[in-house]
N, C-alpha and C. Protein backbone atom coordinates (compact mmCIF):
# COMPACT_ATOMS: atom_id res chain seq x y z
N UNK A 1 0.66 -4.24 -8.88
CA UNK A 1 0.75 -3.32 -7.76
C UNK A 1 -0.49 -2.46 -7.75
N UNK A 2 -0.79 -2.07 -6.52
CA UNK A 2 -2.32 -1.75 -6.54
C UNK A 2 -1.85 -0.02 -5.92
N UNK A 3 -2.04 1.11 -6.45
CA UNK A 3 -1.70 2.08 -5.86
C UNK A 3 -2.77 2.92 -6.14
N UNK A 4 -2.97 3.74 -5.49
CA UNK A 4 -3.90 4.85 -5.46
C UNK A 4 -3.42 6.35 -5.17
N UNK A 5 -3.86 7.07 -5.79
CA UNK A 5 -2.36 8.72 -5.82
C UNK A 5 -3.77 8.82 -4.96
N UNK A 6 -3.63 10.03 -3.91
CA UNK A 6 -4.27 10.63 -3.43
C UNK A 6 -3.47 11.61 -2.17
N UNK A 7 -4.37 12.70 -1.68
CA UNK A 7 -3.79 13.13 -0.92
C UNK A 7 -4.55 13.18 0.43
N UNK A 8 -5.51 12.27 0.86
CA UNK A 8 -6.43 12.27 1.85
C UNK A 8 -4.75 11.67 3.36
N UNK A 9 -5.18 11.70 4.48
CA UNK A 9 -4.58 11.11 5.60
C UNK A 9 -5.26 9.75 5.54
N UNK A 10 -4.04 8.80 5.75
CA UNK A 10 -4.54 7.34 5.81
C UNK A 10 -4.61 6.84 7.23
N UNK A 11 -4.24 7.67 7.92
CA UNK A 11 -4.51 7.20 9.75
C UNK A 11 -5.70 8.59 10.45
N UNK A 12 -6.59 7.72 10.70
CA UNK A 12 -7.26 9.14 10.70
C UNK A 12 -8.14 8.43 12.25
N UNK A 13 -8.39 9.69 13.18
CA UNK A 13 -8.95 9.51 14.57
C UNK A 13 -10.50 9.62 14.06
N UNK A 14 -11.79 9.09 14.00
CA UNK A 14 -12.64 9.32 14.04
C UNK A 14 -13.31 10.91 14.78
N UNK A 15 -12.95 10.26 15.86
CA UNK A 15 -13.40 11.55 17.18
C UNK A 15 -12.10 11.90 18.10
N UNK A 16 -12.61 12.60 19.08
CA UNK A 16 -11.70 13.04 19.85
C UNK A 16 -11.88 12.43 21.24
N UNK A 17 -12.87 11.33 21.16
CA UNK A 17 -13.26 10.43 22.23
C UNK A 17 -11.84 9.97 22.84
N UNK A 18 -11.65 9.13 23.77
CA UNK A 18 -10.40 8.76 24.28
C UNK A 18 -11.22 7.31 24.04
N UNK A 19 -10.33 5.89 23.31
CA UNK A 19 -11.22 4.64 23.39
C UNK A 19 -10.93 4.25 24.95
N UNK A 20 -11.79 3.57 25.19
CA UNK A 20 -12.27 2.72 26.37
C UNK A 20 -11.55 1.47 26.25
N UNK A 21 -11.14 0.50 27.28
CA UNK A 21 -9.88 -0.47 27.15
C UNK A 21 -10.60 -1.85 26.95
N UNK A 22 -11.80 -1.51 25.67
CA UNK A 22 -12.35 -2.94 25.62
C UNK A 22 -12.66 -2.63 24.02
N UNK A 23 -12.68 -1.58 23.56
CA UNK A 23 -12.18 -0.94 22.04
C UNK A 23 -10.53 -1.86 21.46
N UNK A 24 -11.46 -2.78 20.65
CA UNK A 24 -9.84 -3.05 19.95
C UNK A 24 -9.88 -2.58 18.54
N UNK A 25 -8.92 -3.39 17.55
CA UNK A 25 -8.32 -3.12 16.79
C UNK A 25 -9.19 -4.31 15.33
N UNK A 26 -10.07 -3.97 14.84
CA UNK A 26 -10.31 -5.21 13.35
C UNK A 26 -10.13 -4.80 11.96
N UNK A 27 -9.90 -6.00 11.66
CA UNK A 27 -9.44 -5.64 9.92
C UNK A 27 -10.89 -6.09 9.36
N UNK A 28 -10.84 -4.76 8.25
CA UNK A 28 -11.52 -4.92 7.84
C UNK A 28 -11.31 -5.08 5.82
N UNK A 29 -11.99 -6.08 5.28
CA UNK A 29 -11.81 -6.54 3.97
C UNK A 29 -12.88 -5.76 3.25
N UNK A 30 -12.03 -4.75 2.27
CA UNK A 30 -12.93 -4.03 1.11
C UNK A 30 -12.70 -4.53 -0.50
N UNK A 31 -13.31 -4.14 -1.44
CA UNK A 31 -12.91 -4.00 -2.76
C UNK A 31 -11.32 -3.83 -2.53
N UNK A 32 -10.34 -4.16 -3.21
CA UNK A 32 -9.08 -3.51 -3.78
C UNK A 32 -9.55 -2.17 -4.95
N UNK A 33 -8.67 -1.51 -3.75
CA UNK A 33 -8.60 0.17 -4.57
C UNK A 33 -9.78 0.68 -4.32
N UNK A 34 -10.20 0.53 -3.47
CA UNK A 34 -11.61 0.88 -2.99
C UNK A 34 -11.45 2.13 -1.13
N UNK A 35 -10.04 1.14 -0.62
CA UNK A 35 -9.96 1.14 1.15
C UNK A 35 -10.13 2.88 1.08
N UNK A 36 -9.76 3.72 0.74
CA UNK A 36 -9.90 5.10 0.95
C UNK A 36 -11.02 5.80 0.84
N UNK A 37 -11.87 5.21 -0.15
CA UNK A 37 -13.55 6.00 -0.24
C UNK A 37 -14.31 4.68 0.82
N UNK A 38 -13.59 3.76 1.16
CA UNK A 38 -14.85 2.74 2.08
C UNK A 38 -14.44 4.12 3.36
N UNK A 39 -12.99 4.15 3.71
CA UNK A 39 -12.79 4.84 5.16
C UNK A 39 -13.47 6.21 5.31
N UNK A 40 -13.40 6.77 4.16
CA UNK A 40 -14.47 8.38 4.11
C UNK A 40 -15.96 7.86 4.44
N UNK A 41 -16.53 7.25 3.38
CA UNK A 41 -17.79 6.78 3.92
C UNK A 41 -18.31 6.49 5.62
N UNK A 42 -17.03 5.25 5.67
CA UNK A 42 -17.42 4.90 7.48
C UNK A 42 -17.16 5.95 8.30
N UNK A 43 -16.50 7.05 8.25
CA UNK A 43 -16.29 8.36 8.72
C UNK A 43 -17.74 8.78 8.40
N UNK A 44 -18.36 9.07 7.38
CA UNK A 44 -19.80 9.62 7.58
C UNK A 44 -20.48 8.73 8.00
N UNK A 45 -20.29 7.57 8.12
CA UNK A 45 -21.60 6.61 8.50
C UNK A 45 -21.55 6.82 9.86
N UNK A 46 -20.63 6.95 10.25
CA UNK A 46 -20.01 7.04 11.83
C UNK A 46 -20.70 8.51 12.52
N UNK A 47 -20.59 9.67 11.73
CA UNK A 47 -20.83 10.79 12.53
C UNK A 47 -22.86 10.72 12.33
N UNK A 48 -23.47 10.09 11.14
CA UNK A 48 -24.84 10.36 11.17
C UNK A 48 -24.99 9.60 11.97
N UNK A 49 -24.80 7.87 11.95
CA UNK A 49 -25.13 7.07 13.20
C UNK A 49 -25.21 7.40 14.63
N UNK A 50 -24.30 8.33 15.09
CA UNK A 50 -23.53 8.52 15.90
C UNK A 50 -22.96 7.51 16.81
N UNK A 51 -21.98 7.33 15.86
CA UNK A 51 -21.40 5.95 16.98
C UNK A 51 -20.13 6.66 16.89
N UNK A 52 -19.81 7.91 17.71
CA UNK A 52 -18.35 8.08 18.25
C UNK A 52 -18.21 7.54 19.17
N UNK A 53 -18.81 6.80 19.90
CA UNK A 53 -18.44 6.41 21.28
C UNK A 53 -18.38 4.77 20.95
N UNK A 54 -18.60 4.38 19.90
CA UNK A 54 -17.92 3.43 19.62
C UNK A 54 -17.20 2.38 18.55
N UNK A 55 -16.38 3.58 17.40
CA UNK A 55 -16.10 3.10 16.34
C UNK A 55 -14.88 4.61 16.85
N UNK A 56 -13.52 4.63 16.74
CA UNK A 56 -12.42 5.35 16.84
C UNK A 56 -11.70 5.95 15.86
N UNK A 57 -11.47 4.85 15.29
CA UNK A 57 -9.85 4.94 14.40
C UNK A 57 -10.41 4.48 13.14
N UNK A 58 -9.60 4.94 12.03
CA UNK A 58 -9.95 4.19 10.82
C UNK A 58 -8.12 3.93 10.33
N UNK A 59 -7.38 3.00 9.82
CA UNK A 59 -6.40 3.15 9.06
C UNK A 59 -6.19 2.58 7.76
N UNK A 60 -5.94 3.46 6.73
CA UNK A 60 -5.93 2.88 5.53
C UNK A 60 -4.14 2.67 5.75
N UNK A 61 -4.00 1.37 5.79
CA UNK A 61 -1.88 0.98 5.98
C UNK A 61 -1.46 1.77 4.28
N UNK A 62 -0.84 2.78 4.53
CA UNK A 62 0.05 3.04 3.19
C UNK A 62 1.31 3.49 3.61
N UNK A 63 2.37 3.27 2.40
CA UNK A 63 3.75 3.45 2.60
C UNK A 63 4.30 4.22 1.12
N UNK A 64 4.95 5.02 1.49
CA UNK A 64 5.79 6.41 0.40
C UNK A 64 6.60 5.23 -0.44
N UNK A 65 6.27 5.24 -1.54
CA UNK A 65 7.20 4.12 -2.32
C UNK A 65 7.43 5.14 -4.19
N UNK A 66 8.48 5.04 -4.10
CA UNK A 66 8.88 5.49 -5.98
C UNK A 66 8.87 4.85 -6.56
N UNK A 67 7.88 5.41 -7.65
CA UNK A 67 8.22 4.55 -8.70
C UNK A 67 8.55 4.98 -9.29
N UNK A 68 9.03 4.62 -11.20
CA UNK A 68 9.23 4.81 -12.52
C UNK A 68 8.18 5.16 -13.27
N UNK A 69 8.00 6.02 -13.89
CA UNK A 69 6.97 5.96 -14.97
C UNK A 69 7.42 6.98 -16.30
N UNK A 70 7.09 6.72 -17.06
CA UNK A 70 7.66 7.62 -17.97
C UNK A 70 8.64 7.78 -18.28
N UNK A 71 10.08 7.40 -17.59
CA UNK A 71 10.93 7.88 -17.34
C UNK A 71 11.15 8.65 -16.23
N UNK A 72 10.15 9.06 -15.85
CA UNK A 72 10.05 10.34 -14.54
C UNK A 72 10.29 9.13 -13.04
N UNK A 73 10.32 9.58 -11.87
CA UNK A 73 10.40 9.08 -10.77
C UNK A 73 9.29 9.87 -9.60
N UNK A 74 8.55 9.04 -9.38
CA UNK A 74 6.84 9.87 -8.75
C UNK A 74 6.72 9.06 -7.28
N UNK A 75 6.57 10.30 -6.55
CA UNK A 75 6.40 9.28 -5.00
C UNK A 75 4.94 9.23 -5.17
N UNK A 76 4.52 7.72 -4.71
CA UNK A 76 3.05 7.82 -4.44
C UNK A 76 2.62 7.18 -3.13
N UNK A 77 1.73 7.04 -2.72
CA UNK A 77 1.41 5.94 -1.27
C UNK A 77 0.71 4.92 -2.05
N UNK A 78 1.37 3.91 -1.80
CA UNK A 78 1.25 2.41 -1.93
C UNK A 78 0.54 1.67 -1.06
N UNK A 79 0.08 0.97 -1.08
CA UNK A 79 -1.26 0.48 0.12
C UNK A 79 -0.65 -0.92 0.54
N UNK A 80 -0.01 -0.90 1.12
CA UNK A 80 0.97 -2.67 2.01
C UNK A 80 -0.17 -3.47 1.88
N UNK A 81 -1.57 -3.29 2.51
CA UNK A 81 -2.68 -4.84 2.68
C UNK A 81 -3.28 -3.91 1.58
N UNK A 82 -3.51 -4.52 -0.04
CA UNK A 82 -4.76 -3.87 -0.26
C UNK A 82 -5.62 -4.67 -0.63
N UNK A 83 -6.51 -3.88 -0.08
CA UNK A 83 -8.18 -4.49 0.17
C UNK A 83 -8.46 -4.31 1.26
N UNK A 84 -7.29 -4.22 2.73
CA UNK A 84 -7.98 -4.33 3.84
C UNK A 84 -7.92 -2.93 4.55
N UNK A 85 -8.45 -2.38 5.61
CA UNK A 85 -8.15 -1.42 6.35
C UNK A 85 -8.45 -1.95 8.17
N UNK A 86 -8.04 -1.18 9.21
CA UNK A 86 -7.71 -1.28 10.15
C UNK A 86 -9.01 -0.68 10.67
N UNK A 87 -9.69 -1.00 11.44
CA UNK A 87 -10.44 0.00 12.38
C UNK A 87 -10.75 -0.54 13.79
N UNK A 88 -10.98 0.53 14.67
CA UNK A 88 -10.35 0.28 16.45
C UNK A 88 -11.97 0.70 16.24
N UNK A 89 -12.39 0.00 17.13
CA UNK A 89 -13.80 0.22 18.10
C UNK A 89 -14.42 -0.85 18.84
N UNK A 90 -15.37 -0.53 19.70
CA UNK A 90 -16.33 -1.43 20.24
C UNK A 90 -16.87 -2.24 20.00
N UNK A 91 -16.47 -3.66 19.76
CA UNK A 91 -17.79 -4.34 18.81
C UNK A 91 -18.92 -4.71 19.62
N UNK A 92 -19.92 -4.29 18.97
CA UNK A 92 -21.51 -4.83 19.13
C UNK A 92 -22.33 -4.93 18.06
N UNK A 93 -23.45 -5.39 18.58
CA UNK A 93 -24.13 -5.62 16.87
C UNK A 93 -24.39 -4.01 16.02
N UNK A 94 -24.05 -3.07 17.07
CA UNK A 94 -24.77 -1.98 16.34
C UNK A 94 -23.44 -1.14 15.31
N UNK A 95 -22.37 -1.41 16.13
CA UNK A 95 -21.04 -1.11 15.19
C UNK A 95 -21.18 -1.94 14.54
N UNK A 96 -20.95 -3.21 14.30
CA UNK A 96 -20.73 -4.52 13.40
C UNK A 96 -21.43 -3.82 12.01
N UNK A 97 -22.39 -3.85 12.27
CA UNK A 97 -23.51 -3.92 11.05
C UNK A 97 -23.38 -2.42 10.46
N UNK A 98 -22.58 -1.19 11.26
CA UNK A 98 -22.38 -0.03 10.33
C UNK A 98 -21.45 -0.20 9.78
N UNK A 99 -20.31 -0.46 10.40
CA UNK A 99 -19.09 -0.74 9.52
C UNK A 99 -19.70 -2.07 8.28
N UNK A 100 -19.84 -3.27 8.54
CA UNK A 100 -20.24 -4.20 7.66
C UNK A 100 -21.41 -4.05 6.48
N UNK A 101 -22.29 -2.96 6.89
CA UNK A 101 -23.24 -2.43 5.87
C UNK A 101 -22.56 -1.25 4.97
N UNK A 102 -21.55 -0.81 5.13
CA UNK A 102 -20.58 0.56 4.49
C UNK A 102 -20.35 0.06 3.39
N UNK A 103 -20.98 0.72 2.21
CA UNK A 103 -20.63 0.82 1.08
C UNK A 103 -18.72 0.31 0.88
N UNK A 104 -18.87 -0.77 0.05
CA UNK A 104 -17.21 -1.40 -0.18
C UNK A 104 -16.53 -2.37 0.61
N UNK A 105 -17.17 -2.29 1.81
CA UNK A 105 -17.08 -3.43 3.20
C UNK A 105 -17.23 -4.53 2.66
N UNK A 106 -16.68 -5.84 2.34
CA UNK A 106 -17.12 -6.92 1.82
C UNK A 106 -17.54 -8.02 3.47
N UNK A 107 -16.27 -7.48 4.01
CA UNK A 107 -16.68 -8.61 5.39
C UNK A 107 -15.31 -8.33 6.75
N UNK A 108 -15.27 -8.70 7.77
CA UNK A 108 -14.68 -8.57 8.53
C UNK A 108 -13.90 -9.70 8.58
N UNK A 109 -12.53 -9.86 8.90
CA UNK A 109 -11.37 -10.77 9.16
C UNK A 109 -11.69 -11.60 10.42
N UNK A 110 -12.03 -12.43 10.28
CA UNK A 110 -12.56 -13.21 11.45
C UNK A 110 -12.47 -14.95 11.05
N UNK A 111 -12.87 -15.97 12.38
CA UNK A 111 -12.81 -17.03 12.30
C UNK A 111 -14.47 -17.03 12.23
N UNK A 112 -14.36 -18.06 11.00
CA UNK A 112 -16.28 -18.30 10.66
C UNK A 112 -16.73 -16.62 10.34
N UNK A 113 -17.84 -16.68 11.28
CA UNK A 113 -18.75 -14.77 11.27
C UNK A 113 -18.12 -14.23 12.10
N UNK A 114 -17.24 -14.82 13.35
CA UNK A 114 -17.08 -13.79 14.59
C UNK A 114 -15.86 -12.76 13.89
N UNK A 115 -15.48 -11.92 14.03
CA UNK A 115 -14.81 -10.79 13.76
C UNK A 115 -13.35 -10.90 15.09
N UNK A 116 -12.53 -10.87 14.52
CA UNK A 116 -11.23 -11.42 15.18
C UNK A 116 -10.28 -10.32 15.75
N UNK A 117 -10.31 -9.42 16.74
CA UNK A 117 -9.39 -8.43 16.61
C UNK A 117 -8.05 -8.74 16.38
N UNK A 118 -7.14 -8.19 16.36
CA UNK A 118 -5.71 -7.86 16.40
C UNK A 118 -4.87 -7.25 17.11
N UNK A 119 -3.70 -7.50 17.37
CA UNK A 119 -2.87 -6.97 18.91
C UNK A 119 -2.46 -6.02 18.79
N UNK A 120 -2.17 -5.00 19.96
CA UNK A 120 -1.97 -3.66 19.70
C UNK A 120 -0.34 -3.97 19.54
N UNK A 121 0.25 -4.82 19.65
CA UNK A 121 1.43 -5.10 18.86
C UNK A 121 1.30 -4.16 17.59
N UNK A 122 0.86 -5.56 17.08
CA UNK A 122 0.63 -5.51 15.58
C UNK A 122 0.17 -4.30 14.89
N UNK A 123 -0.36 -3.91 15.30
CA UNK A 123 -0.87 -2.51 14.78
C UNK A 123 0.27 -1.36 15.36
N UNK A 124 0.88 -1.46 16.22
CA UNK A 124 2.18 -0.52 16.28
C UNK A 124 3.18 -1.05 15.10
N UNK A 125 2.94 -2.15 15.08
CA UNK A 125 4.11 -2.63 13.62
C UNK A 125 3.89 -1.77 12.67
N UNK A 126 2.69 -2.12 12.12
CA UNK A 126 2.14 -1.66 10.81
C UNK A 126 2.25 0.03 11.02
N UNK A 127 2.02 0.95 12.29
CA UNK A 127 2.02 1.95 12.00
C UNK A 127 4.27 2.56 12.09
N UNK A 128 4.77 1.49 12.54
CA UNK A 128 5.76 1.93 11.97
C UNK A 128 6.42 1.95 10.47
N UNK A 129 5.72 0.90 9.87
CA UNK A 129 6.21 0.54 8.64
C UNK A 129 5.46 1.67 7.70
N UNK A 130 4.85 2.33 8.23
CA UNK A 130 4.09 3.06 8.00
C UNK A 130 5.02 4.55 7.64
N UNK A 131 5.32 4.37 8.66
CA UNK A 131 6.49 5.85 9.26
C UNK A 131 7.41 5.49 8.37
N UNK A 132 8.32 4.69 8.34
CA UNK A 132 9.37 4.73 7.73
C UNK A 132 9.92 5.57 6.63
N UNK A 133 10.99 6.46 7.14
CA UNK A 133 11.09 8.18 6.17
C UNK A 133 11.94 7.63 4.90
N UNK A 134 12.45 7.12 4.34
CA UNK A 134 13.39 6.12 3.06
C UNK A 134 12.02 5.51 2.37
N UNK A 135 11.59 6.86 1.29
CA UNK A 135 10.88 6.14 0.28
C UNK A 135 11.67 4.76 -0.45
N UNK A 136 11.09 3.85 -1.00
CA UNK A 136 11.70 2.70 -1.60
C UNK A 136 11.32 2.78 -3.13
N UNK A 137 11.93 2.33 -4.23
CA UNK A 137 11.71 2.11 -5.53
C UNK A 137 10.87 1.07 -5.87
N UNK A 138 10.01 1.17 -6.61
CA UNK A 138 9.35 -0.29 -6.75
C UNK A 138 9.21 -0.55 -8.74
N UNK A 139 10.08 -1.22 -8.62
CA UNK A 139 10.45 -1.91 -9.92
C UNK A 139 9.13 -2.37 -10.50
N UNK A 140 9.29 -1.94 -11.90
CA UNK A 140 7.99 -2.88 -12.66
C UNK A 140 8.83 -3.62 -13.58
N UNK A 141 10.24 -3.80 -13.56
CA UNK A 141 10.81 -5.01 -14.40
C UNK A 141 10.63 -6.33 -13.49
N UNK A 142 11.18 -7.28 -14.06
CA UNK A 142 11.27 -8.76 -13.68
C UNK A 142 12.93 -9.20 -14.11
N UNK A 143 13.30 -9.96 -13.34
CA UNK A 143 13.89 -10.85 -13.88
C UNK A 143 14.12 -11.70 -14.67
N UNK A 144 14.92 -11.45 -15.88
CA UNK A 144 15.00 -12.22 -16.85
C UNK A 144 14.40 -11.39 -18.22
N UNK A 145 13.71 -10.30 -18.08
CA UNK A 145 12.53 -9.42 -19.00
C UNK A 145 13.74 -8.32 -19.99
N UNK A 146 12.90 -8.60 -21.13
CA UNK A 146 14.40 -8.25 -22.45
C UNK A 146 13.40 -6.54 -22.26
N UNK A 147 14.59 -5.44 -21.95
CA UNK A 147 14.28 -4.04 -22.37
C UNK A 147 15.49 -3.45 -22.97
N UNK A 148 15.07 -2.44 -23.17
CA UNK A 148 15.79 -1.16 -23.93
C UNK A 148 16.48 -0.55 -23.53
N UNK A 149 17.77 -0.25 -23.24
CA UNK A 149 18.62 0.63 -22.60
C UNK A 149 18.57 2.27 -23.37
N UNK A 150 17.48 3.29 -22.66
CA UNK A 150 17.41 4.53 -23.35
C UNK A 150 17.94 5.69 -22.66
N UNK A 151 19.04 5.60 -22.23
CA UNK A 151 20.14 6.98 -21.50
C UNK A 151 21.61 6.50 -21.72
N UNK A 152 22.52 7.52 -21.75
CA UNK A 152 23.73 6.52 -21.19
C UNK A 152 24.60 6.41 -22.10
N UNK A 153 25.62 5.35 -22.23
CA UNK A 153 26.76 5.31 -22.86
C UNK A 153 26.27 4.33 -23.76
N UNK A 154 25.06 3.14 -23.13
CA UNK A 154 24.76 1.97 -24.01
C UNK A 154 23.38 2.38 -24.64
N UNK A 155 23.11 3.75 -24.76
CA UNK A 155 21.74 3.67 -25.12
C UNK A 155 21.21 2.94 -26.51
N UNK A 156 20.43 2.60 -26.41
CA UNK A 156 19.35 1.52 -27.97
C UNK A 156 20.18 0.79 -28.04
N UNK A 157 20.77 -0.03 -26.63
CA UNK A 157 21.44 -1.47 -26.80
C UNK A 157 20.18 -2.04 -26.01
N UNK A 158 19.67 -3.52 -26.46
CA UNK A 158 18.75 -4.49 -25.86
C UNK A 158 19.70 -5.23 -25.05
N UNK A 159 18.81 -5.51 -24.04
CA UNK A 159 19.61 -6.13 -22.95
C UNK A 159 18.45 -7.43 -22.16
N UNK A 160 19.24 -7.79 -21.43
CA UNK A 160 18.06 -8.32 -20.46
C UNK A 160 18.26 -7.98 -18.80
N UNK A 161 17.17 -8.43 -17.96
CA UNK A 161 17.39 -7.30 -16.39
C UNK A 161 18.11 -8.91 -15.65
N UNK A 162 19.60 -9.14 -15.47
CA UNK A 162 20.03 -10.13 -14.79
C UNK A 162 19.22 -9.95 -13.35
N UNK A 163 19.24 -8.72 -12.82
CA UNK A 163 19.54 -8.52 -11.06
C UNK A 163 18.29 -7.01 -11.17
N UNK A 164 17.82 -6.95 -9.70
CA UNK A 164 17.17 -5.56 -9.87
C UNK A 164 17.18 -5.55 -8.09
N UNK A 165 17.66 -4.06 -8.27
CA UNK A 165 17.89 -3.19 -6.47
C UNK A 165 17.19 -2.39 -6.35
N UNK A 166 15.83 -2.85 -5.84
CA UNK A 166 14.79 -1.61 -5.48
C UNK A 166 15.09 -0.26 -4.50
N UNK A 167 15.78 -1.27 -3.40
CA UNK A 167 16.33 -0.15 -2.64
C UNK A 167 17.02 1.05 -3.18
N UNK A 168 18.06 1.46 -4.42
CA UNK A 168 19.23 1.91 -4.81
C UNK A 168 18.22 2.12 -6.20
N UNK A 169 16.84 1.35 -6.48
CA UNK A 169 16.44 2.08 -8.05
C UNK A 169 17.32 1.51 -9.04
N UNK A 170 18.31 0.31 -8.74
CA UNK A 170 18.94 0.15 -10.15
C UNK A 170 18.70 -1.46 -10.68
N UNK A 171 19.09 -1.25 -11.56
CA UNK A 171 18.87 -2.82 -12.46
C UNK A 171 20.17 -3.08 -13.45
N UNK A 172 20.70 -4.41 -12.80
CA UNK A 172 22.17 -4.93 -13.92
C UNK A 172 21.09 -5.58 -15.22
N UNK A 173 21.80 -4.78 -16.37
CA UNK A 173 21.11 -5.50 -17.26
C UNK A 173 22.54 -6.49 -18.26
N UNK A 174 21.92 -7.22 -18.68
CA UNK A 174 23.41 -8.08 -19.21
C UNK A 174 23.34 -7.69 -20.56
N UNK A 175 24.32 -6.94 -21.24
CA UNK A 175 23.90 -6.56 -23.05
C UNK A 175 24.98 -6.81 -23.61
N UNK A 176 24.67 -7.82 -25.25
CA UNK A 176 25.80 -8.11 -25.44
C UNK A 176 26.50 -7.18 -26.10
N UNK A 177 27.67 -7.74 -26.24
CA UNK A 177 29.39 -6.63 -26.35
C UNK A 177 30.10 -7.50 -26.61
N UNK A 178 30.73 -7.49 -28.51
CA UNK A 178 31.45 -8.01 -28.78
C UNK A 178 31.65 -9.81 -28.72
N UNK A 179 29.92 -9.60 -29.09
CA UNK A 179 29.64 -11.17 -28.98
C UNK A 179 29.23 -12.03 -27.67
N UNK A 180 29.67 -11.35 -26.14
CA UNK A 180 29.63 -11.89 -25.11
C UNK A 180 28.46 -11.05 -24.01
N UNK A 181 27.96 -11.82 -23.26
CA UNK A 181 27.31 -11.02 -22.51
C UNK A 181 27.95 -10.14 -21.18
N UNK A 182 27.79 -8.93 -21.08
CA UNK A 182 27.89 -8.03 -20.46
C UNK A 182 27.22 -7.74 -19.47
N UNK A 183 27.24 -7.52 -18.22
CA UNK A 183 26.11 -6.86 -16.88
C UNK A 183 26.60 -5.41 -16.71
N UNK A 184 25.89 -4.75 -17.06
CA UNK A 184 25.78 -3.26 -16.79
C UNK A 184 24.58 -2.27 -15.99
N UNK A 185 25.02 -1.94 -15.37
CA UNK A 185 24.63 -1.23 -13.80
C UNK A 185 23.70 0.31 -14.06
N UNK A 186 22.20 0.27 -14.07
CA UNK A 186 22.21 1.41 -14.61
C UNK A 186 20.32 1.59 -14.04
N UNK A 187 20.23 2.61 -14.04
CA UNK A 187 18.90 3.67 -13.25
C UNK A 187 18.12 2.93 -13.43
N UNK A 188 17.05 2.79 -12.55
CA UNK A 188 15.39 2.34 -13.51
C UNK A 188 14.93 3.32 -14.64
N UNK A 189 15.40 4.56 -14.50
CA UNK A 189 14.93 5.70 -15.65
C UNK A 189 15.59 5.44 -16.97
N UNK A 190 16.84 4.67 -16.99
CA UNK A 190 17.41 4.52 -18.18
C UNK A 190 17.62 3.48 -18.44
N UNK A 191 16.26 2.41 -18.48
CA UNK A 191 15.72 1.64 -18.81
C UNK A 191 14.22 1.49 -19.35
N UNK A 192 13.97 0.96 -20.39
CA UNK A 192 12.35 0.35 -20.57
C UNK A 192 11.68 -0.69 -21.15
N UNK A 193 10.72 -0.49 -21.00
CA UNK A 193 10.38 -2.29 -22.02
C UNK A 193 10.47 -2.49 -22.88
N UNK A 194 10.52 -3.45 -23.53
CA UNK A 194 10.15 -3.47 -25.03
C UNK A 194 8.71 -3.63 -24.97
């Protein structure tokens, strides 16, 4: 899982320009764990160039997801595409080559060299999934993976993770009892690896 803590805005308006109805929408391919300092950068590359009038939007796609760590439970923003980010503008050779020369830019999402936009569908998708107020849990067990039961009624019983409910944060772990295996229902916090 590729996450990055930060507290920058991941949908961010370049300018206060209104785009023009020939401004679309391209993905753009960076380093992984990189998309947040490429989008600051193209934000300055953007205001020295001055291409507000034709580079808009920048979106780094992230989503509020919990995890486990420590035992503790930490919201962070999780990056849905990482490596890629979203940006709305004009293409011409003179945008192309600022965005594509930006420090972390590896290349544009396209067929062959041409640069491929994307539907303003699609990009309303992504900015709902975006929205979505129900942080989610995101498990770093597996299925089948032998841990430690450390809270609880079964604590410092070894078990293994039968089932895991990201939604709900919990994991059946099966531990034996009296010779037989057992599934018992219990936090991601009061669980860990071996």
């Amino acid at each position: 899982m590729d996450t990055e803590q930060n507290t920058t805005q991941t949908e961010s308006s370049v300018t206060n320009v209104i785009p023009p109805t020939n401004a679309k929408w391209y993905v753009v391919h960076t380093y992984s764990g990189h998309e947040n300092k490429v989008a600051t950068n193209l934000k300055q590359r953007i205001e020295t160039m001055k291409l507000e009038s034709k580079i808009f939007d920048i979106i780094v796609p992230t989503r509020n997801t919990v995890v486990v760590r420590h035992g503790k439970k930490e919201e962070i923003k999780e990056k849905i595409f990482p490596g890629y980010i979203i940006v709305r503008m004009v293409l011409d050779d003179e945008s192309w080559l600022a965005v594509r020369t930006t420090q972390g830019v590896t290349a544009f999402v396209g067929a062959g060299n041409k640069p491929t936009p994307i539907s303003e569908k699609e990009v309303e998708t992504i900015k709902k999934f975006m929205a979505l107020e129900a942080p989610t849990y995101k498990a770093s067990f597996s299925v089948g993976e032998a841990v430690k039961i450390v809270d609880g009624p079964f604590a410092d019983f070894l078990g293994s993770i039968d089932t895991i409910d990201e939604a709900k944060g919990k994991v059946k772990v099966l531990v034996s009892i009296f010779g037989r295996e057992t599934p018992v229902e219990l936090d991601f916090l009061q669980v860990s690896k071996l």
